[in-house]
N, C-alpha and C. Protein backbone atom coordinates (compact mmCIF):
# COMPACT_ATOMS: atom_id res chain seq x y z
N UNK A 1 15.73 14.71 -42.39
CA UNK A 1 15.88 16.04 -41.82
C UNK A 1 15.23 16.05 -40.44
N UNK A 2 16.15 16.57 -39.38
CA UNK A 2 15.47 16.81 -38.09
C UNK A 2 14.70 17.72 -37.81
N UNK A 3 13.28 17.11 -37.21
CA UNK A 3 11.96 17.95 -37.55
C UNK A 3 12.55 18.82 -36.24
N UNK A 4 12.94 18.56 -35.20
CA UNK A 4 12.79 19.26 -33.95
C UNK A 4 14.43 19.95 -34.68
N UNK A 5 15.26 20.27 -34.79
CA UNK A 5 16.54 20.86 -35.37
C UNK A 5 15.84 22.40 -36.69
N UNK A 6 14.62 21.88 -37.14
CA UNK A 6 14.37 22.91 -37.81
C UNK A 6 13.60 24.17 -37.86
N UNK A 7 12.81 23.97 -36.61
CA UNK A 7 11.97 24.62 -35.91
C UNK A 7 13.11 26.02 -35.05
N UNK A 8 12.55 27.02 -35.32
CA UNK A 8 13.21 28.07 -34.77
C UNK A 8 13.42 28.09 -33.57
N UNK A 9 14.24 28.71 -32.46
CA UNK A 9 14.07 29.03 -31.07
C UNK A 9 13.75 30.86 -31.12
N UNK A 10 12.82 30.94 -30.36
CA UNK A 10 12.03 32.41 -30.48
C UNK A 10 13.04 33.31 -29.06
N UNK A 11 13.52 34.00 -29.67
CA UNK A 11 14.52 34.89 -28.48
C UNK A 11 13.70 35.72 -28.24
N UNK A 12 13.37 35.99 -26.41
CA UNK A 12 12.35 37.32 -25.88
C UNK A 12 13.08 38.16 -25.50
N UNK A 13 12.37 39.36 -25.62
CA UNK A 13 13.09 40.56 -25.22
C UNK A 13 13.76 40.34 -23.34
N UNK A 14 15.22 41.07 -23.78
CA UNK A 14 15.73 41.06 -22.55
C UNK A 14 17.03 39.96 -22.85
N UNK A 15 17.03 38.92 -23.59
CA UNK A 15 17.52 37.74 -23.71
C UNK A 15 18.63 38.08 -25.08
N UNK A 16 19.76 38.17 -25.09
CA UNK A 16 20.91 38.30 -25.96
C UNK A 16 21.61 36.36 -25.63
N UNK A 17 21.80 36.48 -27.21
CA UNK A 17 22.83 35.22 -27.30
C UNK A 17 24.02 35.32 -28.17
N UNK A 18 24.83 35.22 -27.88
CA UNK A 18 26.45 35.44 -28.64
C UNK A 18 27.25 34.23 -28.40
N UNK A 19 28.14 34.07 -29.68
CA UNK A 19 29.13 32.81 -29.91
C UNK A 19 30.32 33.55 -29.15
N UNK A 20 30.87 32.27 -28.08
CA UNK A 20 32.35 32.37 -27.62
C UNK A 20 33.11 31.15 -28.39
N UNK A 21 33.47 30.83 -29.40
CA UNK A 21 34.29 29.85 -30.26
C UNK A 21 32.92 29.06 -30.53
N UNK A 22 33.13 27.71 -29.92
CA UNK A 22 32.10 26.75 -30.24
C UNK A 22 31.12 26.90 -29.40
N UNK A 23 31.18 28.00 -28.36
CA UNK A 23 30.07 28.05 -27.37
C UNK A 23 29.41 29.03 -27.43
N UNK A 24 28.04 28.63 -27.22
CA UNK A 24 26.76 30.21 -27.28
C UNK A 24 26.14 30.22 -25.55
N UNK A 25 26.72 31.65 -25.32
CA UNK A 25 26.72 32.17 -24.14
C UNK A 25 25.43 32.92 -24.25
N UNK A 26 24.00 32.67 -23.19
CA UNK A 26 22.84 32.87 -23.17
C UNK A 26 22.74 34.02 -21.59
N UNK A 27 22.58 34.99 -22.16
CA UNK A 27 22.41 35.81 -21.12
C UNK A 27 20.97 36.48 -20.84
N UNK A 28 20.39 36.36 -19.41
CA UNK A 28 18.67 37.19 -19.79
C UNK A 28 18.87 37.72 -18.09
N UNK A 29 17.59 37.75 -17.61
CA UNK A 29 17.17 38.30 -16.63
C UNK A 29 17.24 37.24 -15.32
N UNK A 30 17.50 36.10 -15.36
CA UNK A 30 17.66 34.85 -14.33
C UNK A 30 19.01 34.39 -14.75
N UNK A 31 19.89 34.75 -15.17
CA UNK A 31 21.40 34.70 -15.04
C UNK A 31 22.02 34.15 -16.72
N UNK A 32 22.95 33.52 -16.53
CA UNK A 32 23.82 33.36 -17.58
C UNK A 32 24.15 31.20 -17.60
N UNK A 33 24.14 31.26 -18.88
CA UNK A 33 24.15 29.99 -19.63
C UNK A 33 25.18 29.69 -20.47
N UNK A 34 25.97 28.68 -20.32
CA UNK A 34 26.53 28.36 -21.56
C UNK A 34 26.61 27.52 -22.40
N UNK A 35 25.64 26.84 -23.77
CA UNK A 35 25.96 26.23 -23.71
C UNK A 35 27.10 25.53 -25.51
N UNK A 36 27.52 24.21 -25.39
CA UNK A 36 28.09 23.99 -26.26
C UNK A 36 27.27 23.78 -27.81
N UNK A 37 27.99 24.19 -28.41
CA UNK A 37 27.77 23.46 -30.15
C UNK A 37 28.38 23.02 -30.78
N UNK A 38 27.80 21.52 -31.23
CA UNK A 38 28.64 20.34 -31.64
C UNK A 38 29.15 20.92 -33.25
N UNK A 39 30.21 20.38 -33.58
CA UNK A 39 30.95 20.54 -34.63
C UNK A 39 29.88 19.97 -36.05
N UNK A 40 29.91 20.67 -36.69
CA UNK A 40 29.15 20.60 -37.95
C UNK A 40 27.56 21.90 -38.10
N UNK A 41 27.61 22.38 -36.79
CA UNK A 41 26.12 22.48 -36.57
C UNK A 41 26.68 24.14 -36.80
N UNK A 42 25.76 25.03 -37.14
CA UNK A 42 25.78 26.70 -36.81
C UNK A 42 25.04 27.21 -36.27
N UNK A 43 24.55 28.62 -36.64
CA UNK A 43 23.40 29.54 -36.01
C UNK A 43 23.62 30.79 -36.83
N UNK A 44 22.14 31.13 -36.98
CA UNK A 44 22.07 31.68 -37.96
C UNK A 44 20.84 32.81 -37.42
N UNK A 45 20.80 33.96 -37.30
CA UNK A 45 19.90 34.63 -36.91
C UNK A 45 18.88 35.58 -37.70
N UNK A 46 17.78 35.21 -37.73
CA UNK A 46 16.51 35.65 -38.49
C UNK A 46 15.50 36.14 -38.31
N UNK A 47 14.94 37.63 -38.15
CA UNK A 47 14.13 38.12 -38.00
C UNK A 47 13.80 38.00 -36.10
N UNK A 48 14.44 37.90 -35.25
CA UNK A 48 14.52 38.19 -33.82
C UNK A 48 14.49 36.41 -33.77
N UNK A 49 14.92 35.34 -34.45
CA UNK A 49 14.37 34.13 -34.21
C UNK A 49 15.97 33.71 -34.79
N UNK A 50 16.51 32.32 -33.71
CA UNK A 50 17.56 31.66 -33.97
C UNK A 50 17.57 30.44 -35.37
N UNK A 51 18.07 30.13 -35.83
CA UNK A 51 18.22 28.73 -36.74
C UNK A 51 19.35 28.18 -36.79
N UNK A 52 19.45 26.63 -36.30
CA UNK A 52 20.03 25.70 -36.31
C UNK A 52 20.36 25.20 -37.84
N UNK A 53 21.42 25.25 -38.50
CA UNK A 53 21.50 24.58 -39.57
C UNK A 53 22.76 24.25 -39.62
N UNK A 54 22.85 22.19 -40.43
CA UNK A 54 23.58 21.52 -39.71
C UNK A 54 24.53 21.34 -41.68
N UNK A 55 25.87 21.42 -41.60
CA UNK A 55 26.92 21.12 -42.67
C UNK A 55 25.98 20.28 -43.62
N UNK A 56 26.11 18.75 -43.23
CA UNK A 56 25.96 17.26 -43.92
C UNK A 56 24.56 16.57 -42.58
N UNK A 57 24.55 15.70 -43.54
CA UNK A 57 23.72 14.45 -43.05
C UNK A 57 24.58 13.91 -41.86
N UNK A 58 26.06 13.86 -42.00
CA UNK A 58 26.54 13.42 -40.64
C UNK A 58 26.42 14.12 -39.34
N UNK A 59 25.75 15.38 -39.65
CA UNK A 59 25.37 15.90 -38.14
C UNK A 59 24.27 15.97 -37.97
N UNK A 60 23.36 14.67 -38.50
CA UNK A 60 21.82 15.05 -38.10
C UNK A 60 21.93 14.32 -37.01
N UNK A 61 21.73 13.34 -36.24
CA UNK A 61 21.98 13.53 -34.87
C UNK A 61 22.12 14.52 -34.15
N UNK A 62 23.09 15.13 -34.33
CA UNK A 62 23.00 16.48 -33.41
C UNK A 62 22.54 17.46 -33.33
N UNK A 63 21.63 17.80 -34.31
CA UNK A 63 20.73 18.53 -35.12
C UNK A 63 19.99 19.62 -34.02
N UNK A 64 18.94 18.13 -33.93
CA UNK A 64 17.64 17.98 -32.48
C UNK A 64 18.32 18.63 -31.20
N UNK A 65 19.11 17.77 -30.91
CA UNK A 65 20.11 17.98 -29.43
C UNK A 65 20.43 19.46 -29.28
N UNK A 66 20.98 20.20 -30.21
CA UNK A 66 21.76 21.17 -30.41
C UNK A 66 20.37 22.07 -30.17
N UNK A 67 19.18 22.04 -30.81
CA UNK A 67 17.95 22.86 -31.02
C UNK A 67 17.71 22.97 -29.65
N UNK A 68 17.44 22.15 -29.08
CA UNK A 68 16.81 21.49 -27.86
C UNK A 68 17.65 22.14 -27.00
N UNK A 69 19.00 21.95 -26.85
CA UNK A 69 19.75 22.46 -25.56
C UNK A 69 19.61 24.02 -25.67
N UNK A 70 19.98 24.88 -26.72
CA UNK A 70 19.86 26.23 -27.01
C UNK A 70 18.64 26.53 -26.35
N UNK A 71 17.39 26.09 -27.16
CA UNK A 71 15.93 26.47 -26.80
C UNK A 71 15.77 26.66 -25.22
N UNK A 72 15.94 25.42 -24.58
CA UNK A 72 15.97 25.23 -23.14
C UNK A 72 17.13 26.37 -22.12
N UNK A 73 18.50 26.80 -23.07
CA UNK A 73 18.75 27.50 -22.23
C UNK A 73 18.26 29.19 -22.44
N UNK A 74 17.44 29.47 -23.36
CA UNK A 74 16.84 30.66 -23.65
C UNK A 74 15.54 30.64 -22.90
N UNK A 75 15.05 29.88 -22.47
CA UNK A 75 13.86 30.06 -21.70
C UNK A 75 14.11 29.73 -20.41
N UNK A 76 15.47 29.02 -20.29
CA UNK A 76 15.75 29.10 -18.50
C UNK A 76 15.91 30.75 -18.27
N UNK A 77 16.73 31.41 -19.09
CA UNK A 77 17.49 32.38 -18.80
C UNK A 77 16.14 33.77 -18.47
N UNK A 78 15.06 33.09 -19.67
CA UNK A 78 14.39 34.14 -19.76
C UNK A 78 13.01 33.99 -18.15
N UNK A 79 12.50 32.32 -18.06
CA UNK A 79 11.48 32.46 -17.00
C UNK A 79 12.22 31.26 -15.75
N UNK A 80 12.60 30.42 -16.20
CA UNK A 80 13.11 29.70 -15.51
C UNK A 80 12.67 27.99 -15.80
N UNK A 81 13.00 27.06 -14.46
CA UNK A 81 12.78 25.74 -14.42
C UNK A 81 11.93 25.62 -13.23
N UNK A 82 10.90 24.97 -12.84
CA UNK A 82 10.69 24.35 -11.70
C UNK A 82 10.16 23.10 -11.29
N UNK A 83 10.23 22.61 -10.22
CA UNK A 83 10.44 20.85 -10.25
C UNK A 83 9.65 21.10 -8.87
N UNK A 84 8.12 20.32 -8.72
CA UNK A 84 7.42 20.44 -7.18
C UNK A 84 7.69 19.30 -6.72
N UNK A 85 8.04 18.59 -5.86
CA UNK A 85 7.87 18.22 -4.84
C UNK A 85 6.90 17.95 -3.63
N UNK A 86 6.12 16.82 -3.22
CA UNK A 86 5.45 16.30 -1.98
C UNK A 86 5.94 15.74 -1.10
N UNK A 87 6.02 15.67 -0.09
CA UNK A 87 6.46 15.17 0.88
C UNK A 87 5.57 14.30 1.68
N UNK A 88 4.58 12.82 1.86
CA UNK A 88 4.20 12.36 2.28
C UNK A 88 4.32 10.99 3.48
N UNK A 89 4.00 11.00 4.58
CA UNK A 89 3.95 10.57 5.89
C UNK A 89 3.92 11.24 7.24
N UNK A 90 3.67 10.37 7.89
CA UNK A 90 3.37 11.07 9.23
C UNK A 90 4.86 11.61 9.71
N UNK A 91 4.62 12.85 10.15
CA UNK A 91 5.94 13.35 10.50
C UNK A 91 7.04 13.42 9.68
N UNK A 92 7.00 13.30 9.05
CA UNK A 92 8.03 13.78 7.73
C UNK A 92 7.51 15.35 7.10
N UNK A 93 9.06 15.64 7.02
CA UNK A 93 8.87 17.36 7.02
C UNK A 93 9.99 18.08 6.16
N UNK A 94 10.05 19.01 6.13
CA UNK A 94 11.53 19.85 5.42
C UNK A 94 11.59 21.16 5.80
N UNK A 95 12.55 21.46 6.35
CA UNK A 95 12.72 23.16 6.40
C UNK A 95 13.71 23.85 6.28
N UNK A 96 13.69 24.85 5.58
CA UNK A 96 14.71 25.10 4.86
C UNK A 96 15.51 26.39 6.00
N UNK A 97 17.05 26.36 5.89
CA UNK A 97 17.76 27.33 6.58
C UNK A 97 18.79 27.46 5.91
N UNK A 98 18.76 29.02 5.42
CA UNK A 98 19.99 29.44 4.62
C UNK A 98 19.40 28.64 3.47
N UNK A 99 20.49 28.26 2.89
CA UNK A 99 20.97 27.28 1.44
C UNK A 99 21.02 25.53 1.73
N UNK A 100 20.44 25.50 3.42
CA UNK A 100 20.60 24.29 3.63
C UNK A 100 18.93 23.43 3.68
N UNK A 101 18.75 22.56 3.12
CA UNK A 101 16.86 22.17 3.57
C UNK A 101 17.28 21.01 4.26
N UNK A 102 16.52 20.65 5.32
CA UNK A 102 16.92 19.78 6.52
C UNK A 102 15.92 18.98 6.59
N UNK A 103 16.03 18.05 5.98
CA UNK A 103 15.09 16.59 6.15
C UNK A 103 14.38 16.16 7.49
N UNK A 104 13.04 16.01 7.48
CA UNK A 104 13.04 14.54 8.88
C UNK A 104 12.43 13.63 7.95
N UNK A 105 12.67 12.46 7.67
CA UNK A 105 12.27 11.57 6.93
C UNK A 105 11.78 10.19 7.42
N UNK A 106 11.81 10.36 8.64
CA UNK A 106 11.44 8.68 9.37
C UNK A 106 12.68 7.74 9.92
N UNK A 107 14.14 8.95 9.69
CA UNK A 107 14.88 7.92 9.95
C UNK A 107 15.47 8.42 11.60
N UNK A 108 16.88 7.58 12.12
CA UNK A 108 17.12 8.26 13.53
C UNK A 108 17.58 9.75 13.52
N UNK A 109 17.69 10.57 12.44
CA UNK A 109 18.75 11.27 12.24
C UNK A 109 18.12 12.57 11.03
N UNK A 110 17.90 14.14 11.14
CA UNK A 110 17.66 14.70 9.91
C UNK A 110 18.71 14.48 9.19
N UNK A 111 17.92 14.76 7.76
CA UNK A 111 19.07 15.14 6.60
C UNK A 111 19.18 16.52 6.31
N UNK A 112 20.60 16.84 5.89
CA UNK A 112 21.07 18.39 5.40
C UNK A 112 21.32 17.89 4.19
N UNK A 113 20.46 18.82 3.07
CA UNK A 113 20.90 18.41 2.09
C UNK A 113 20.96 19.96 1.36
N UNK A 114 22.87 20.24 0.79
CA UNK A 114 22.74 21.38 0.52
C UNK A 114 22.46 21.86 -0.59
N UNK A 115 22.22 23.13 -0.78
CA UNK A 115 21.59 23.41 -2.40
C UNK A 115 22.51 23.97 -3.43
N UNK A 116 23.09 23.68 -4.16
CA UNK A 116 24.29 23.96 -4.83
C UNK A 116 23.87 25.51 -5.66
N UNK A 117 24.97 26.07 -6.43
CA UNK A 117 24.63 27.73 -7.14
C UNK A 117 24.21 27.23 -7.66
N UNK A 118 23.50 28.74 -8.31
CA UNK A 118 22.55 28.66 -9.30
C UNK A 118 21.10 28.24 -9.08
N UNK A 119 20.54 27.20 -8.27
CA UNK A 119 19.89 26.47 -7.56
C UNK A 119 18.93 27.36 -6.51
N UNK A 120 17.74 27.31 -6.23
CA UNK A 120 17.21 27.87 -5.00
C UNK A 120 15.93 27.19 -4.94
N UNK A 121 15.67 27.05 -3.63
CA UNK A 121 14.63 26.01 -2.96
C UNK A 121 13.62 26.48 -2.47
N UNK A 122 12.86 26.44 -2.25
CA UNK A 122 11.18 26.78 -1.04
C UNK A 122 10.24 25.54 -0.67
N UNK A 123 10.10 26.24 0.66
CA UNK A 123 9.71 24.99 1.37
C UNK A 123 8.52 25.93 1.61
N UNK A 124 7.33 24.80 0.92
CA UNK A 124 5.87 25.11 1.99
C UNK A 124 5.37 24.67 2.43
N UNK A 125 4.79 24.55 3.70
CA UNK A 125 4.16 24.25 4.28
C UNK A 125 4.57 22.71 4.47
N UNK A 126 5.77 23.26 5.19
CA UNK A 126 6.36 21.96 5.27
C UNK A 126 6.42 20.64 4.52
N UNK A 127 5.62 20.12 3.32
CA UNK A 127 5.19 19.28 2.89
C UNK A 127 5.47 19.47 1.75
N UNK A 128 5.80 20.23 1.61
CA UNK A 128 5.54 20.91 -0.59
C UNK A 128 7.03 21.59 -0.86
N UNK A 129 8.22 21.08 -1.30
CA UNK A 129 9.62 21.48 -1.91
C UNK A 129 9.73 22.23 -3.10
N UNK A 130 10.15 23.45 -3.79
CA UNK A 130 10.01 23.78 -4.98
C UNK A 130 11.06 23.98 -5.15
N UNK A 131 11.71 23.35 -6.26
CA UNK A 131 13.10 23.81 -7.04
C UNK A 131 13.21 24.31 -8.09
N UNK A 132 13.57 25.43 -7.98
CA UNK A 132 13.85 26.51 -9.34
C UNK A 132 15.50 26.44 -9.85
N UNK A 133 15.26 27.15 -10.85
CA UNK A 133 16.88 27.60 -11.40
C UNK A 133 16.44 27.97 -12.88
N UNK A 134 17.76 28.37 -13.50
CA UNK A 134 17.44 28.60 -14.99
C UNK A 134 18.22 27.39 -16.07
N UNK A 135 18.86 26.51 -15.04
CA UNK A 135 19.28 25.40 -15.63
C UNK A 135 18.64 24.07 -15.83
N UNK A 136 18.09 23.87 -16.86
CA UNK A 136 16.92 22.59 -16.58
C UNK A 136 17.39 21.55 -16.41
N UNK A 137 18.47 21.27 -16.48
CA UNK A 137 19.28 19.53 -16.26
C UNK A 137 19.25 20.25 -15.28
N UNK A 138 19.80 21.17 -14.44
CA UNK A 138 20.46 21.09 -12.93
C UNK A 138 19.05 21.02 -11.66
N UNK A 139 18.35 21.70 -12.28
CA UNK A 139 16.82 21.50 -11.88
C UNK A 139 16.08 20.43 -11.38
N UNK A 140 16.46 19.64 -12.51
CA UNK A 140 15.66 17.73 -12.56
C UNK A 140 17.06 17.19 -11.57
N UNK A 141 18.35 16.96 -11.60
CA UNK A 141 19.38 16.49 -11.09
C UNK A 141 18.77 16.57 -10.08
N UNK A 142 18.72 18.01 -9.04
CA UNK A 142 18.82 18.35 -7.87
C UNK A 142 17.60 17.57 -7.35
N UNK A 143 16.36 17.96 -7.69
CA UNK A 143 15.16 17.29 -7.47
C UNK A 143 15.09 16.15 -7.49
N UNK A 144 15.95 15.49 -8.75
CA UNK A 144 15.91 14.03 -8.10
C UNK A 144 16.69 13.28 -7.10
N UNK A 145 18.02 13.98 -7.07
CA UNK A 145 18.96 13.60 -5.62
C UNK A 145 17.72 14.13 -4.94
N UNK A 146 17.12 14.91 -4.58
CA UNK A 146 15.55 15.01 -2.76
C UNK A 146 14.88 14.30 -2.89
N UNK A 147 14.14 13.54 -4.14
CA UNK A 147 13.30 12.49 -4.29
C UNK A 147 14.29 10.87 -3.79
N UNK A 148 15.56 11.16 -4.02
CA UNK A 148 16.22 10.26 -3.77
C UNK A 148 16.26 9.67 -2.25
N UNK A 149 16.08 10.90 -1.54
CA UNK A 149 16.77 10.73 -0.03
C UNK A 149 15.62 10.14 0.74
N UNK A 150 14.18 9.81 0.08
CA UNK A 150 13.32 8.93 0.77
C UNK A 150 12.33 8.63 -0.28
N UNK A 151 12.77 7.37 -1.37
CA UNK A 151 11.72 7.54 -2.59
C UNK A 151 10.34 6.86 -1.91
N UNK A 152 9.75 7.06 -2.94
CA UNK A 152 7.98 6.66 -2.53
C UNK A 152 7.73 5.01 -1.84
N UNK A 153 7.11 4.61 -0.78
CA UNK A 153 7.33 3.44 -0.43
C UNK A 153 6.00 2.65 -1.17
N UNK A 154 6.15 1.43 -1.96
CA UNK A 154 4.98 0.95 -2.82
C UNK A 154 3.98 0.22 -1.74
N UNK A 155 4.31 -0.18 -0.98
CA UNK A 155 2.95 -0.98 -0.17
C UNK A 155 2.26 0.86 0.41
N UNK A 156 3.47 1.73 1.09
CA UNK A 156 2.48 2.81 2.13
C UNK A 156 1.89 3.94 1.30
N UNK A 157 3.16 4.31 0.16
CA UNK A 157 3.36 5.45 -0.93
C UNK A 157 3.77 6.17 0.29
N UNK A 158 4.89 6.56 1.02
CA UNK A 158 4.96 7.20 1.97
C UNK A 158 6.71 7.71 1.43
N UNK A 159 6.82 8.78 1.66
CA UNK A 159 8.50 9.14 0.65
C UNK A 159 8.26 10.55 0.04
N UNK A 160 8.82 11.24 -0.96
CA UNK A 160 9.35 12.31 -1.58
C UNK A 160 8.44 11.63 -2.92
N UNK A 161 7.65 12.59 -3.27
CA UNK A 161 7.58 12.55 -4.65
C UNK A 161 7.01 13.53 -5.20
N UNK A 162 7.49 13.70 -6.96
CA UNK A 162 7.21 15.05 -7.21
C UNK A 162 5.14 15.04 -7.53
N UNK A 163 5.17 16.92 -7.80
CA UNK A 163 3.76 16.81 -7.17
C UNK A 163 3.37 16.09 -8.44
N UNK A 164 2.09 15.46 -8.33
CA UNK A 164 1.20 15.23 -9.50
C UNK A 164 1.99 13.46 -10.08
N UNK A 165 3.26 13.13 -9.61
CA UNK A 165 3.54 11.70 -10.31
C UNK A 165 2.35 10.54 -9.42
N UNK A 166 2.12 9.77 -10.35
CA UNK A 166 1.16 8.66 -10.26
C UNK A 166 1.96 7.35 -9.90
N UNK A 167 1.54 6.72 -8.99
CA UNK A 167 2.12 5.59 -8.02
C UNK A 167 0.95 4.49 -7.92
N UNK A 168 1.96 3.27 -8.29
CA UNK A 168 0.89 1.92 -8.26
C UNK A 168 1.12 1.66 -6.96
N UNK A 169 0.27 1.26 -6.20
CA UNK A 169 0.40 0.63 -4.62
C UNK A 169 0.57 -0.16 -4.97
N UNK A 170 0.93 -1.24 -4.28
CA UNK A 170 1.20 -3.01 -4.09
C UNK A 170 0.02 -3.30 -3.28
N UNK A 171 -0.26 -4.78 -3.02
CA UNK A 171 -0.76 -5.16 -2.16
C UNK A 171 -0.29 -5.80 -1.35
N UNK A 172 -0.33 -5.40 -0.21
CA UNK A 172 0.52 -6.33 1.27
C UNK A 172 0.20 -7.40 1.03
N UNK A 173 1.53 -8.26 1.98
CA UNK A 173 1.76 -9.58 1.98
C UNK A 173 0.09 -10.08 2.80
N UNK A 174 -0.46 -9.51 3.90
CA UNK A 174 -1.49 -9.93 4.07
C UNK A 174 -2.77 -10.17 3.58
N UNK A 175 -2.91 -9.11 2.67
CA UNK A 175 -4.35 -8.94 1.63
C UNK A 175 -4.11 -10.23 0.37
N UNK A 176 -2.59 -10.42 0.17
CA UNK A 176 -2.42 -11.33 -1.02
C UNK A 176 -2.52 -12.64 -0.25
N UNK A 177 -2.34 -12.83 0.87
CA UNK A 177 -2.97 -14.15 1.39
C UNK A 177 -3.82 -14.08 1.71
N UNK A 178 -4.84 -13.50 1.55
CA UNK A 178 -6.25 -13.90 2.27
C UNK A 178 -7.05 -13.78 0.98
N UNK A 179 -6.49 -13.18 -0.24
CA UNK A 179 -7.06 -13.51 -1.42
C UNK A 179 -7.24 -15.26 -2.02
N UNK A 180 -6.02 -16.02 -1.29
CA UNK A 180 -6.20 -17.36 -1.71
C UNK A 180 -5.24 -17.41 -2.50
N UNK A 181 -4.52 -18.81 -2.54
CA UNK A 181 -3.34 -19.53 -3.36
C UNK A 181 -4.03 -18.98 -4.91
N UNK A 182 -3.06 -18.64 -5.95
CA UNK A 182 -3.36 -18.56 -7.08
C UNK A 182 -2.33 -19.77 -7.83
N UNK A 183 -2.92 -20.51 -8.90
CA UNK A 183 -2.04 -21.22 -9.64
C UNK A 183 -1.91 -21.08 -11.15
């Protein structure tokens, strides 16, 4: 039995969910969700609290998944997603105009990189990117295409990375020769 499939999803006020065929359409205060439910699986509503319960043993697999995607889109809908972002090196920057955030990254040329619906960005202090939405895959996607467009460099750590991730430096080709031949 799927431990995470049996655990309720807690619906907050403001937040309605209704079946369109196989799909449960999640509506709250940060917009609208849809998502799918795999064949075998239902929903079952209890005391202001959802339940996942699955036909057979052949849909435990989808059990979890099914819990998990629902849950996630009831709490996008209700507070949201957000994904921080650092921006580290000299002269490397971001600023955002309109729907567009405009890279300088070290190369000859800024980047425009645009922000798709649903999606919205803030730039602080030049250095610090925040991506919101109520879609949590679209959230991590987006954030990682910006982490993409200059990832962390391992000898400088100099690149896009989100706030708080932990980075092994390397040691330059010079420090590893002056440490001495190892055999």
């Amino acid at each position: 039995m799927s431990r995470i499939g049996r655990k309720p999803v807690d619906v907050p006020s403001g937040v309605t969910v209704s079946a369109e065929g196989s799909t449960m359409v999640v509506k709250g205060p940060k917009g609208t969700l849809r998502v799918p439910m795999p064949m075998g699986i239902t929903l079952e509503e209890q005391d202001g609290r959802l339940m996942l319960r699955r036909q057979d043993d052949e849909h435990a697999a989808l059990h979890g998944l099914a819990r998990s995607l629902l849950a996630n889109a009831v709490r996008g809908v209700a507070k949201g997603f957000e994904k921080h972002l650092d921006i580290v090196g000299i002269g490397y920057r971001a600023e955002l105009k309109g729907r567009v955030v405009q890279f300088t990254l070290g190369y000859s040329h800024p980047i425009d990189f645009q922000i798709p619906e649903g999606i919205s960005a803030a730039v602080e202090k030049q250095t610090h990117v925040v991506v919101s939405g109520a879609d949590k895959q679209q959230v991590g996607e987006v954030a990682a295409e910006i982490r993409a467009l200059r990832p962390p460099d391992p000898y400088k750590n100099k690149g896009i990375r989100y706030t708080g991730e932990r980075l092994k430096k390397k040691v330059g080709k010079a420090m590893a020769a002056a440490a001495g031949p190892t055999k």
